[in-house]
Protein backbone atom coordinates (compact mmCIF):
# COMPACT_ATOMS: atom_id res chain seq x y z
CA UNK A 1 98.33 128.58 45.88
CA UNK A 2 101.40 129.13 44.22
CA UNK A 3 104.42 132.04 44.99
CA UNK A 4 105.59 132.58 40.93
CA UNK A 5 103.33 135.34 40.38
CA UNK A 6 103.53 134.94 36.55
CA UNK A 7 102.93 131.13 36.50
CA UNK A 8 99.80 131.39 38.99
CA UNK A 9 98.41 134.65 36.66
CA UNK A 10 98.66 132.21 33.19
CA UNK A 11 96.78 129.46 35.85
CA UNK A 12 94.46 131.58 36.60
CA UNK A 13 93.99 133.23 33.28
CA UNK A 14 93.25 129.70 31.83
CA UNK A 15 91.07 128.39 33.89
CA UNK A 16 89.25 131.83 34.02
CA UNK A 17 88.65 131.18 30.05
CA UNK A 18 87.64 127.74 30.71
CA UNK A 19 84.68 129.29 32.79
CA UNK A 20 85.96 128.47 36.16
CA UNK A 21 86.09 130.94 39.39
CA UNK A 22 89.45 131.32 40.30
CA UNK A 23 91.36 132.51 43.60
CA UNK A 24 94.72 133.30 43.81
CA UNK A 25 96.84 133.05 47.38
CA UNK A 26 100.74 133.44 46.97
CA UNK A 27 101.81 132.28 50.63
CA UNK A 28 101.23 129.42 52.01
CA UNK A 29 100.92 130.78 55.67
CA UNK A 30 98.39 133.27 54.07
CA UNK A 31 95.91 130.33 52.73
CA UNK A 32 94.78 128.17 55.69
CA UNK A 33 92.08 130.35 57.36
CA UNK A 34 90.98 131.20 53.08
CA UNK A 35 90.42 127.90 52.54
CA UNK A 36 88.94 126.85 55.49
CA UNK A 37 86.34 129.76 54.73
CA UNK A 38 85.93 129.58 51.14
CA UNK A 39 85.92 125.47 50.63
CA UNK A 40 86.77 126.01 46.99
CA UNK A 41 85.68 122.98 44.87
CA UNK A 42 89.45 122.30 43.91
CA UNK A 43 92.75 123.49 45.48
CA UNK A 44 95.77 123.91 42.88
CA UNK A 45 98.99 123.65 45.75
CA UNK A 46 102.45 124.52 45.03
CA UNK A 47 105.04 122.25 46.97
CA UNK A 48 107.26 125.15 47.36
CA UNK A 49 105.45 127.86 48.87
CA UNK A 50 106.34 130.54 51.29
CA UNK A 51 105.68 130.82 54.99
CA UNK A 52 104.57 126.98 55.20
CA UNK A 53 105.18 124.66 52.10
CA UNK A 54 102.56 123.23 49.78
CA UNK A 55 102.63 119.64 51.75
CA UNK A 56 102.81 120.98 55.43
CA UNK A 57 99.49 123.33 54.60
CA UNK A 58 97.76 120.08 53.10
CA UNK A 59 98.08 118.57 56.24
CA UNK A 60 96.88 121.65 58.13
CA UNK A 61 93.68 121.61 56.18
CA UNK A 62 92.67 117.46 55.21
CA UNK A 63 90.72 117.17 58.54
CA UNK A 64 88.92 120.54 57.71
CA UNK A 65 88.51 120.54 53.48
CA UNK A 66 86.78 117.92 51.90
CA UNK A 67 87.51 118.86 48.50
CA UNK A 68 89.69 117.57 45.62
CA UNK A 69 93.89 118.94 46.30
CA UNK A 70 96.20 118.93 42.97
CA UNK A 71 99.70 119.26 44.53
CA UNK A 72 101.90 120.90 41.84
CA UNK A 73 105.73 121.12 41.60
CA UNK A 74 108.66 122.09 39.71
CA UNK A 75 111.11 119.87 41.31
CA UNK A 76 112.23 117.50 38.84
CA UNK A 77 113.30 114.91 41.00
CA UNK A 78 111.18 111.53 40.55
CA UNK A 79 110.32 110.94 44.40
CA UNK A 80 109.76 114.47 44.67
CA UNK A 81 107.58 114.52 41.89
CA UNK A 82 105.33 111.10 43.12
């Protein structure tokens, strides 16, 4: 999930040529029910996504998703970042 359309197309474009499957949600109140019904192997998360941020939607779905969740950000504060 991530909202800089650009960014998430060169994701998506890369992991496409590394032979992965690859679906592409740009709000974060959009992506609950999608994951919930696709349980995709891996889940890329922005921190700063529309509708309902990166860490809020993690905790919507943890009970419900037992797959692997990268949380990415380009906030360049340390805590933020850990």
């Amino acid at each position: 999930m991530e909202d800089d359309r650009p960014l998430a197309a060169l994701t998506a474009e890369f992991l496409r040529a590394e032979g992965f499957t690859v679906a592409v949600e740009h709000r974060g109140d959009h992506a609950a029910q999608r994951i919930l019904d696709e349980q995709p192997a891996l889940l890329i998360l922005d921190v700063m996504l529309p509708g309902i941020d990166g860490f809020t939607l993690c905790r919507q779905i943890r009970d419900h998703y037992p797959g692997l969740i990268l949380m990415m950000t380009a906030l360049d504060e340390n805590a933020e970042q850990l």
